[in-house]
Protein backbone atom coordinates (compact mmCIF):
# COMPACT_ATOMS: atom_id res chain seq x y z
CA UNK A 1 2.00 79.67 204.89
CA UNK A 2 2.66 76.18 206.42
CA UNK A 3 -1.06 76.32 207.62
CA UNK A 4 -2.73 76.82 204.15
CA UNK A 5 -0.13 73.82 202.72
CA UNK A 6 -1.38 71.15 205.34
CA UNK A 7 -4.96 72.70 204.76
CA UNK A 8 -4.45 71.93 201.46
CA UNK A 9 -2.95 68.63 201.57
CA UNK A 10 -5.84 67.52 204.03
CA UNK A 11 -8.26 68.80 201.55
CA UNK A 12 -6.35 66.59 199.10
CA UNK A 13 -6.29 63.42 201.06
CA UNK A 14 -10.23 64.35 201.95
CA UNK A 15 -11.00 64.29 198.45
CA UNK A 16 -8.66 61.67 197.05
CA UNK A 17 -10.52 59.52 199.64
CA UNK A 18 -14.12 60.32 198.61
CA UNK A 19 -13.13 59.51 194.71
CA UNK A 20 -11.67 56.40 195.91
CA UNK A 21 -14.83 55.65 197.73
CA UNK A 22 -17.10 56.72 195.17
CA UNK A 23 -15.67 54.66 192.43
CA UNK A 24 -14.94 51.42 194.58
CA UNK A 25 -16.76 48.40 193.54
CA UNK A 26 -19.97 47.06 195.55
CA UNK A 27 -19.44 43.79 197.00
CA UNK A 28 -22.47 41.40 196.67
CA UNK A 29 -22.94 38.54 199.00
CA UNK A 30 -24.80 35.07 197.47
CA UNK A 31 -24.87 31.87 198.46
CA UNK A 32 -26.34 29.63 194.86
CA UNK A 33 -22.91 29.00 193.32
CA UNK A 34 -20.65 30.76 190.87
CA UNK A 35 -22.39 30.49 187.41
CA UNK A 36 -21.42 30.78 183.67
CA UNK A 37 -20.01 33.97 182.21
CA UNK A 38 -21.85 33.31 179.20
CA UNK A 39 -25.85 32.62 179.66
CA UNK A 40 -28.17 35.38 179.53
CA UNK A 41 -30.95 36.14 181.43
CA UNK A 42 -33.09 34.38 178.39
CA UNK A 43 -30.80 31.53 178.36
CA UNK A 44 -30.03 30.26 181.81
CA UNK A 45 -31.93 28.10 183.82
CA UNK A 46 -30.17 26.74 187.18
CA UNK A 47 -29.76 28.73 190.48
CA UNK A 48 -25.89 29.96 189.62
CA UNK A 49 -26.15 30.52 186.04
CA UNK A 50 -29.31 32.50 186.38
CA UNK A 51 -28.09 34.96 189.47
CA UNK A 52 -24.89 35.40 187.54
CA UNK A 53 -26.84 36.52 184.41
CA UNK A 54 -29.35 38.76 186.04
CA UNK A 55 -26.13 40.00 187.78
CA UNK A 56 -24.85 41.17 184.09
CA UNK A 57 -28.02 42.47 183.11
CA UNK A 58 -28.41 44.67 186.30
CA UNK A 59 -24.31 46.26 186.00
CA UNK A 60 -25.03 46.88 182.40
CA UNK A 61 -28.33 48.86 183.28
CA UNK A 62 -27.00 50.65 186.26
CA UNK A 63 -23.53 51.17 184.93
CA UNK A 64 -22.44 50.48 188.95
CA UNK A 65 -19.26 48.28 189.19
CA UNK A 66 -20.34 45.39 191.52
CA UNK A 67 -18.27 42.49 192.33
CA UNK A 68 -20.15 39.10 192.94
CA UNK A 69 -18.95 36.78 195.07
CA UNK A 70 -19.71 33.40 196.76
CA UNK A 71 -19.78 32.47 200.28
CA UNK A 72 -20.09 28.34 201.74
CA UNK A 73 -23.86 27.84 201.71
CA UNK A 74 -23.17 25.70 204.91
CA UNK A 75 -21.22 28.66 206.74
CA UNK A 76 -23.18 30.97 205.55
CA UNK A 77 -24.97 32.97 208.36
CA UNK A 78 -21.82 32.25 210.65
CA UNK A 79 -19.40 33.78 208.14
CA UNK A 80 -22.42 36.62 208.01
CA UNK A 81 -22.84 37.27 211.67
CA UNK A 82 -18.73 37.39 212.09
CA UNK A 83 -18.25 39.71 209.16
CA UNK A 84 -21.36 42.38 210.25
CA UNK A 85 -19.66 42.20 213.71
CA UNK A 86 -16.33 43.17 212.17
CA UNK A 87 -17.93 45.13 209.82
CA UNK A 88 -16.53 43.36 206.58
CA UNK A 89 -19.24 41.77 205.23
CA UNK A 90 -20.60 42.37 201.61
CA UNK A 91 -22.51 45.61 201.00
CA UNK A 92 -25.39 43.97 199.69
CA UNK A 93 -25.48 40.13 201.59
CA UNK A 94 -28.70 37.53 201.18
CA UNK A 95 -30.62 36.43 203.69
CA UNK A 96 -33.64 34.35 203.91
CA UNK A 97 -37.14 36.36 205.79
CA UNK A 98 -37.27 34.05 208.06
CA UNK A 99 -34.02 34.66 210.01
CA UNK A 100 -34.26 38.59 209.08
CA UNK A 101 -35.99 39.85 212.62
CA UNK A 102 -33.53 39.18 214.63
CA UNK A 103 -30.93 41.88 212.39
CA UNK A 104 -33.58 44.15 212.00
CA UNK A 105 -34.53 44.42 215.49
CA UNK A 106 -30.44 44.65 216.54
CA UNK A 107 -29.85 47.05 214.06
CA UNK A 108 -27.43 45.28 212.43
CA UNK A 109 -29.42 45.87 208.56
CA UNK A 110 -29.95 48.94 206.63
CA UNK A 111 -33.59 50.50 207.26
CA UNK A 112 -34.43 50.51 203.92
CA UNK A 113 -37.54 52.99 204.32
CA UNK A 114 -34.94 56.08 205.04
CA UNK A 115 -33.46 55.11 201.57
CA UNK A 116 -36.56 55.22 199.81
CA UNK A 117 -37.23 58.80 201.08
CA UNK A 118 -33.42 59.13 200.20
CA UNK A 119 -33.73 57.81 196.66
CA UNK A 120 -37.50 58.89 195.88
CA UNK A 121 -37.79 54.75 194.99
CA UNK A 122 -40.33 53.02 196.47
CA UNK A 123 -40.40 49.17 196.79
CA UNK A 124 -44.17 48.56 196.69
CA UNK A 125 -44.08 50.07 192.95
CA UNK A 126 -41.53 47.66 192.41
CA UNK A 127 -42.37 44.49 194.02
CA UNK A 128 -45.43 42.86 195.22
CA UNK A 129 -47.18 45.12 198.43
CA UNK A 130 -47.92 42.23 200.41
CA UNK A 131 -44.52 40.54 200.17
CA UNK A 132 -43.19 43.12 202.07
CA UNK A 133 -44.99 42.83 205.15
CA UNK A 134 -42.85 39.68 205.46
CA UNK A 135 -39.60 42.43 205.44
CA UNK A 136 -41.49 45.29 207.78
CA UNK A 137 -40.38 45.85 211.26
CA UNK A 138 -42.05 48.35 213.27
CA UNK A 139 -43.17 50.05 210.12
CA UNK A 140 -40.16 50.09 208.56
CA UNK A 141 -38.72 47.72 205.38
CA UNK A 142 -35.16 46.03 206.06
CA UNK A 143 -34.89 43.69 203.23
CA UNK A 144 -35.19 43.76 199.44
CA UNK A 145 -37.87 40.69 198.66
CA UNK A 146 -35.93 38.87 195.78
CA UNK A 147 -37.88 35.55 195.92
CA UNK A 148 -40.68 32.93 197.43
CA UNK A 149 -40.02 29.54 197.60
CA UNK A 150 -41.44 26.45 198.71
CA UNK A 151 -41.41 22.63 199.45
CA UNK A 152 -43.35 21.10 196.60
CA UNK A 153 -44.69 17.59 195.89
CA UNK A 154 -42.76 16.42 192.41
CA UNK A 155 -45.00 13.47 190.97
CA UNK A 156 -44.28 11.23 188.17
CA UNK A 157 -47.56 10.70 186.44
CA UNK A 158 -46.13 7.83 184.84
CA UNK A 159 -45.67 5.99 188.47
CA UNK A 160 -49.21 7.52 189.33
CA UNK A 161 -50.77 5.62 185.99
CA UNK A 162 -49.09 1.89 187.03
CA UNK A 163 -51.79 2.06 190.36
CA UNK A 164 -54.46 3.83 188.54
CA UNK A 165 -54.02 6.97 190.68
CA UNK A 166 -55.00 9.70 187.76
CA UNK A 167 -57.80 10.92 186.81
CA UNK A 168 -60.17 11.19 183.90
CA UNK A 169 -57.45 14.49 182.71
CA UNK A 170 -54.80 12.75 183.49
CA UNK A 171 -53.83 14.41 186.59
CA UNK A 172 -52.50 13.09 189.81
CA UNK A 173 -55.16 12.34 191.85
CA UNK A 174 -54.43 13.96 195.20
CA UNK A 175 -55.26 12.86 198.57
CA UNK A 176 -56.98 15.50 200.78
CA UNK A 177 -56.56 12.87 204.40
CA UNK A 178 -53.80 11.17 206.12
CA UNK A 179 -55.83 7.99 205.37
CA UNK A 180 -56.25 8.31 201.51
CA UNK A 181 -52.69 9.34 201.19
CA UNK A 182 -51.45 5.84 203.06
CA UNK A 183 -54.49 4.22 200.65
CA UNK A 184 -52.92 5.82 197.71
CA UNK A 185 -49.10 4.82 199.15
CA UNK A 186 -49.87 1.16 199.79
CA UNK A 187 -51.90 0.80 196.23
CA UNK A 188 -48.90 2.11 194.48
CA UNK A 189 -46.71 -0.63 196.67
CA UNK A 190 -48.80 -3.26 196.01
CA UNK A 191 -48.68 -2.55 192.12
CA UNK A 192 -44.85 -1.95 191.94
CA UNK A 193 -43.17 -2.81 194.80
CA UNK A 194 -41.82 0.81 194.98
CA UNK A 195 -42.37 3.20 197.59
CA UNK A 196 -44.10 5.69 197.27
CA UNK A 197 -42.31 9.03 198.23
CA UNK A 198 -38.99 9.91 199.14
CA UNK A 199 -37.73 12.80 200.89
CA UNK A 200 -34.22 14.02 201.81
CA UNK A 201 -32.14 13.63 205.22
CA UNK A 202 -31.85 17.13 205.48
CA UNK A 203 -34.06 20.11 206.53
CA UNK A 204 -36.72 18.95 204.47
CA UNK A 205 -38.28 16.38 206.65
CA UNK A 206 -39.17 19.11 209.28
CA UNK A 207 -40.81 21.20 206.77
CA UNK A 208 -43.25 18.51 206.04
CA UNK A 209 -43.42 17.82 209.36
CA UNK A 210 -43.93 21.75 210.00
CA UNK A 211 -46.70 21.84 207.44
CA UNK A 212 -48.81 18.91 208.23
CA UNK A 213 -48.87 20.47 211.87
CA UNK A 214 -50.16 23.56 210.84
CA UNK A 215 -52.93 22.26 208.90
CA UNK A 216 -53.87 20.03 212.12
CA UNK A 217 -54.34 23.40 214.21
CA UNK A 218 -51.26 23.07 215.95
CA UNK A 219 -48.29 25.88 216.51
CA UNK A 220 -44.49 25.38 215.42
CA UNK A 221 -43.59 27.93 218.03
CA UNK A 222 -45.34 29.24 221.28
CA UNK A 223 -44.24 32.08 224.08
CA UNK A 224 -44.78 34.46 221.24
CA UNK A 225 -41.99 32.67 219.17
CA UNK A 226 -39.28 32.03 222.06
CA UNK A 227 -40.43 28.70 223.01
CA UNK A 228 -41.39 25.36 220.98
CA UNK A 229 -44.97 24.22 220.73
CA UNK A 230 -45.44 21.41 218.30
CA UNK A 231 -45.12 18.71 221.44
CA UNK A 232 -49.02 18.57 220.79
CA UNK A 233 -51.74 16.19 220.12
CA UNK A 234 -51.77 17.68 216.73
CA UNK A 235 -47.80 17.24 216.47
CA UNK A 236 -48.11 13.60 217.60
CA UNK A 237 -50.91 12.50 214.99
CA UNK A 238 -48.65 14.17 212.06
CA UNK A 239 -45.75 12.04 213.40
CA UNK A 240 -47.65 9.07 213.89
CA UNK A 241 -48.60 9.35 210.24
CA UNK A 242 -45.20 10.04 208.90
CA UNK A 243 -43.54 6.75 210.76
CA UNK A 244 -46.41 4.55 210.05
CA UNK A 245 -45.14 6.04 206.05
CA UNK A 246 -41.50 4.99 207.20
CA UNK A 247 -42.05 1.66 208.67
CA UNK A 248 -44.36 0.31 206.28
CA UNK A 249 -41.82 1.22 203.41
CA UNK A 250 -44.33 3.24 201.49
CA UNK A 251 -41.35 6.29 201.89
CA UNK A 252 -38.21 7.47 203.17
CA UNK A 253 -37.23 10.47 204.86
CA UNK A 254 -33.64 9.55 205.42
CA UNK A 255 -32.79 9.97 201.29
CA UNK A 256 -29.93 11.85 200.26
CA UNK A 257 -30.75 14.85 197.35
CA UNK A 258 -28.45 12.34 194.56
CA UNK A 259 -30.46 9.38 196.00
CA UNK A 260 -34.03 10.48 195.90
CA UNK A 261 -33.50 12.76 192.25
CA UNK A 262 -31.90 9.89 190.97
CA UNK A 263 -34.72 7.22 191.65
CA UNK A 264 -37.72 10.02 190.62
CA UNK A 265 -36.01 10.73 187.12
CA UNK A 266 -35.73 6.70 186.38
CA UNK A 267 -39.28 5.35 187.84
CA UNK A 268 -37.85 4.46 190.72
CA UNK A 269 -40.54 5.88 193.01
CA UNK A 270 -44.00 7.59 192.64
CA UNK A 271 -42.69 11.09 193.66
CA UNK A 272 -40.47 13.18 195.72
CA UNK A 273 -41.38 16.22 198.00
CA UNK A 274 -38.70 18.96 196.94
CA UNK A 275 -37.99 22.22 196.33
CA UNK A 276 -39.30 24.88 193.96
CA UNK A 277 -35.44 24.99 193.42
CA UNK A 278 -35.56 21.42 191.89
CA UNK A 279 -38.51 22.46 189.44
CA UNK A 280 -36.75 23.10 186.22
CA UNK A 281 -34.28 20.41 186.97
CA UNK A 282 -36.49 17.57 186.75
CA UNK A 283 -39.12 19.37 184.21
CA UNK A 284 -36.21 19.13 181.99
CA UNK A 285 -35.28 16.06 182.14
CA UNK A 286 -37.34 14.65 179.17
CA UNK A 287 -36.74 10.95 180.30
CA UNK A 288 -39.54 8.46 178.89
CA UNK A 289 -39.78 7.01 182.70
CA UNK A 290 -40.70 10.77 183.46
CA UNK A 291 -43.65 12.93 182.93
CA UNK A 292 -43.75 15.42 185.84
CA UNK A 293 -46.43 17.00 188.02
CA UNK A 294 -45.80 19.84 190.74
CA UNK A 295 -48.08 20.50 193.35
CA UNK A 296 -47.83 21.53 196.93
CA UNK A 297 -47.06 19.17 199.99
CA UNK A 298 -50.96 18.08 199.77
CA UNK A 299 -53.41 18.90 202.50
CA UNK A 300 -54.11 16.12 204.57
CA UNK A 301 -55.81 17.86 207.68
CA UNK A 302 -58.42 20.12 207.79
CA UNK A 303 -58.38 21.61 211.75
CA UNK A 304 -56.29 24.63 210.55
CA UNK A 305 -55.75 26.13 207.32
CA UNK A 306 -54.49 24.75 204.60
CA UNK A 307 -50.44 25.55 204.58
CA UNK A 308 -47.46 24.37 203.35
CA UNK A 309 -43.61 25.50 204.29
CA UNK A 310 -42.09 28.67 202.36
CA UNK A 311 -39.20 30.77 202.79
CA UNK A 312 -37.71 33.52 200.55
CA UNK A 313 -34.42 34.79 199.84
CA UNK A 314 -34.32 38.59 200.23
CA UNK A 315 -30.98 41.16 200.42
CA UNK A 316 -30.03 43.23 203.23
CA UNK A 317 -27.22 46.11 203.40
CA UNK A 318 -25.44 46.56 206.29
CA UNK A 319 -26.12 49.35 208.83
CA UNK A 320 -22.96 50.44 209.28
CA UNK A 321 -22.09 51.21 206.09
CA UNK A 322 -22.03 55.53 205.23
CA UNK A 323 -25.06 56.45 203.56
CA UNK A 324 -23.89 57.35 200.23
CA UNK A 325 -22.56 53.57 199.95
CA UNK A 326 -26.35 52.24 201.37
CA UNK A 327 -27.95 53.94 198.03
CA UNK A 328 -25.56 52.85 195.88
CA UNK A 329 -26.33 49.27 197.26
CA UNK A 330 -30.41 50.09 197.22
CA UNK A 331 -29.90 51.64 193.64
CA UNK A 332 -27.99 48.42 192.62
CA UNK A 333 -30.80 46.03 194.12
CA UNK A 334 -33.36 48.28 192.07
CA UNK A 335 -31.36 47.48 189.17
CA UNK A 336 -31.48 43.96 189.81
CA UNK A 337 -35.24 44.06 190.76
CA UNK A 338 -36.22 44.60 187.01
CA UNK A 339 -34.88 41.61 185.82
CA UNK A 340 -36.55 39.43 188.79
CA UNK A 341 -38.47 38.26 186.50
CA UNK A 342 -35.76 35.88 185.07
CA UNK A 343 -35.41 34.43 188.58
CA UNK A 344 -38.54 32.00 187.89
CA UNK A 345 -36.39 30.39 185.33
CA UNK A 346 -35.26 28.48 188.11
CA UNK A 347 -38.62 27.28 189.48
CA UNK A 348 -38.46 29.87 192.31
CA UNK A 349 -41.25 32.52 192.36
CA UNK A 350 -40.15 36.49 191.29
CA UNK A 351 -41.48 39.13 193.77
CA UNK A 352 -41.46 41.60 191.28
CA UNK A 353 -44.97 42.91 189.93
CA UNK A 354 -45.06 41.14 186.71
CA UNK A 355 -47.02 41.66 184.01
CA UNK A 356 -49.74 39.34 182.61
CA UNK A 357 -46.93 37.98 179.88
CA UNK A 358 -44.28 37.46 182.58
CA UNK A 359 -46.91 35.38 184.64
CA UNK A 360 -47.64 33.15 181.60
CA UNK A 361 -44.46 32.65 180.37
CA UNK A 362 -43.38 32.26 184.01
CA UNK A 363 -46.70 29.20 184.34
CA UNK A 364 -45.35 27.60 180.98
CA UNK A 365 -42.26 26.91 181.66
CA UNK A 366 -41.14 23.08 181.40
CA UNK A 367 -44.51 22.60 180.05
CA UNK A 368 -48.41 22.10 181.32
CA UNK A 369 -48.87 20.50 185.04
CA UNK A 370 -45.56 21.64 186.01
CA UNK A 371 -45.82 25.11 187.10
CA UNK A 372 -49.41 24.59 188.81
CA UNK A 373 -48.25 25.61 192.13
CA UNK A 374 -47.97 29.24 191.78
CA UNK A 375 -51.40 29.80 192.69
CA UNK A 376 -51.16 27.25 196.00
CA UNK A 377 -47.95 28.92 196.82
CA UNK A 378 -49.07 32.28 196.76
CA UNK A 379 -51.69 31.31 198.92
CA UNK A 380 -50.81 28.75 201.51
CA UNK A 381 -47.05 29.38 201.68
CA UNK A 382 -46.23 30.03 205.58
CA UNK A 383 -42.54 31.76 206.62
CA UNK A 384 -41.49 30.24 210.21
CA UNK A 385 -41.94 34.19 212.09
CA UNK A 386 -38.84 33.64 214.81
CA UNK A 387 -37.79 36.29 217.21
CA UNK A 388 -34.74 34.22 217.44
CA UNK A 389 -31.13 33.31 215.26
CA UNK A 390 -30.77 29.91 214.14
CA UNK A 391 -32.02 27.12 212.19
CA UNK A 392 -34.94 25.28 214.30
CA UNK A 393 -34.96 22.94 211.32
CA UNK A 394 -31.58 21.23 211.84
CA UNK A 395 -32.29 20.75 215.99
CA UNK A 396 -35.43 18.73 215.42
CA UNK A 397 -34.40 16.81 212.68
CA UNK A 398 -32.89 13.75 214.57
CA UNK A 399 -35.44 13.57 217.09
CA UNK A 400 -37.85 12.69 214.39
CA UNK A 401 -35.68 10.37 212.68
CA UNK A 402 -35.86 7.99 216.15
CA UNK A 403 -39.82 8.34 215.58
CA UNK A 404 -38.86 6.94 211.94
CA UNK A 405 -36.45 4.20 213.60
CA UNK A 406 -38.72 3.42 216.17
CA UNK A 407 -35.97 4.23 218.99
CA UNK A 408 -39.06 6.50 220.21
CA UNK A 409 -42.24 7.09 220.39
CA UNK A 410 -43.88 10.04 218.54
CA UNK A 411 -44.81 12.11 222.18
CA UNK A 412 -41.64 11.57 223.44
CA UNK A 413 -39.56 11.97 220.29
CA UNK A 414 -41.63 15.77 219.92
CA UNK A 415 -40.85 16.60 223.81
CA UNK A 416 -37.23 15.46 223.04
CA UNK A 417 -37.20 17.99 219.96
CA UNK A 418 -39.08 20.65 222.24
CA UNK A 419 -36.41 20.60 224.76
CA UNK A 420 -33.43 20.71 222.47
CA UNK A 421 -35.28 23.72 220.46
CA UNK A 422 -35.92 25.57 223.78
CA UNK A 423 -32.12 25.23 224.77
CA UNK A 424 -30.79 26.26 221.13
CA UNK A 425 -33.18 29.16 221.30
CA UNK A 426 -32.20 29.96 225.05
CA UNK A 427 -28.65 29.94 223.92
CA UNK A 428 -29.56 32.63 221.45
């Protein structure tokens, strides 16, 4: 008798605990801010307010319980790398492709092929096929795509018009050398006084830096990835270019975000390079000293192909967690996958097969010339592939900065980044 009553009351516990499973909340990992409880997906526009509707949207269409919630941008991948160690991170955390190999190949992420087999759901009906060769590892997908973005070239075609740089459309004329864009820099100096382009402090300066290289036929990374290889002829002549930019005063790479959106919205220079995150921002702004132009970071070699830096923001589930929990998370990031869409609000591109409305109303947004770098995205956007954990961006930045100060020359500024790089990465 005593037998069958602790059978029982195990039984009891064992199923207590699997309805207390069951109905617990997902927890979402996201990095853009906490947004409004009000906008819709039709309504919002900024990073925050926009995740937080399509957040909505998706709970009311999958009836799941999920609770959002925000973690330091700046911590981010520490507070990440901590909490899947401990295993108490979020069921469903961001991450950006280009740090993803390193989880997939330790394991540490969901492989998110076995759900589709589990689920019967399969991604490439859902989101662009080729996107997810950026999330494949050995054959197998361990990320949800949710975005691309990209550094862009923000122009003020009012600027452009004071130095006669537009053409018979209109349109910013855009250099295709090194040489035209100085020409086109110093013209626009001459006219105005003004520089020409500005450019944050931050991780942004590499990525120009990182584009320029690869359209002079040179390599970011070598060794297969594990070592750094843009201390090249082809690395030097992009620096060159960029400190003869810096030195002259025809730009600034040293700008803080406030500084340089502050002096693009009030005529205050030609243009900006920025972010696709930045796009509806300024194409908002409706300021008489502003009519805006997006492009990509131009072409200004022609030894390799034409590139430009991208990344993309994906979501990854946790290995660890039991599987019933995994397919509630990769039900849940279906759920939110039909309202990627929305997600171009922002300026950032959806991954999401859209149809041939969604694409237009995605390309009219903030109005004509604004959106014109979908197609130049699409096609020359390059994700840094590294083997390795860590931001490369952030160890190289200073190095080029003493380029920019002229505390160094551009070779041995580049061999000073390429040995700091190789140690972070050795440290990995």
């Amino acid at each position: 008798m005593k037998k069958s009553i602790v059978f029982l009351v195990i039984v009891g516990v064992l199923l207590f605990s699997t309805t207390i499973f069951a109905e617990s909340p997902l927890v979402l990992w996201q990095f853009f801010g906490v947004g409004s409880e009000t906008d819709t997906v039709d309504t919002a526009t900024t990073e925050p307010n926009t995740f937080y509707a399509i957040m909505r949207a998706a709970i009311q269409e999958s009836g799941m319980s999920v609770n959002t919630v925000q973690v330091d941008w700046g911590q981010y991948y520490t507070i990440l790398n901590q909490s899947l160690d401990s295993k108490k991170a979020g069921d469903i955390d961001i991450m950006h492709i280009q740090y993803l190999l390193p989880y997939a190949k330790a394991g540490l992420v969901a492989n998110l092929s076995n759900l589709e087999k589990e689920t019967g759901i399969y991604l490439d009906k859902i989101i662009q096929p080729q996107l997810l060769e950026s999330v494949t590892y050995n054959g197998d997908i361990y990320a949800v795509n949710w975005d691309v973005h990209a550094f862009l070239w923000h122009i003020n075609k009012v600027e452009f018009a004071k130095a006669g740089l537009l053409d018979k459309d209109g349109n910013p004329i855009i250099p295709t050398t090194a040489q035209e864009f100085i020409n086109a820099a110093e013209k626009y100096k001459e006219v105005t006084g003004q520089p020409f382009v500005y450019s944050d402090n931050g991780e942004s300066t590499p990525w120009e830096f990182y584009a320029w290289l690869l359209q002079n036929g040179g390599e970011f990374l070598s060794d297969d990835g594990w070592k750094a290889g843009f201390n090249s002829k082809a690395g030097v002549d992009v620096l060159d270019f960029m400190t003869y930019l810096t030195t002259h005063e025809l730009a600034n790479f040293s700008m803080t975000v406030a500084d340089e959106s502050s002096a693009l919205l009030n005529g205050k220079v030609a243009s900006i390079f920025g972010g696709t995150w930045m796009v509806n921002q300024y194409g908002s702004a409706n300021t008489p000293e502003l009519d805006l132009y997006v492009t990509a970071v131009p072409t200004l070699y022609h030894v390799g192909p034409a590139k430009i830096w991208a990344n993309a923001h994906s979501f990854v589930i946790p290995a660890y967690l039991p599987l019933q929990k995994q397919v509630e998370a990769y039900k849940f990031l279906v759920a939110m996958l039909k309202y990627n869409s929305y997600w171009g609000n922002t300026g950032h591109i959806p991954t999401a097969q859209l149809s041939q409305d969604q694409l237009n109303h995605f390309l009219s947004l903030n109005g004509e010339g604004v959106r014109n770098y979908y197609e130049e995205v699409s096609k020359e956007g390059t994700i840094l592939a590294q083997p390795f954990a860590g931001n490369p961006w952030g160890v190289i930045l200073p190095y080029l900065q003493k380029a920019f100060l002229g505390e160094a020359t551009s070779q041995s500024a580049l061999d000073e980044a390429a040995d700091a790089l190789d140690r972070f990465i050795s440290q990995q």
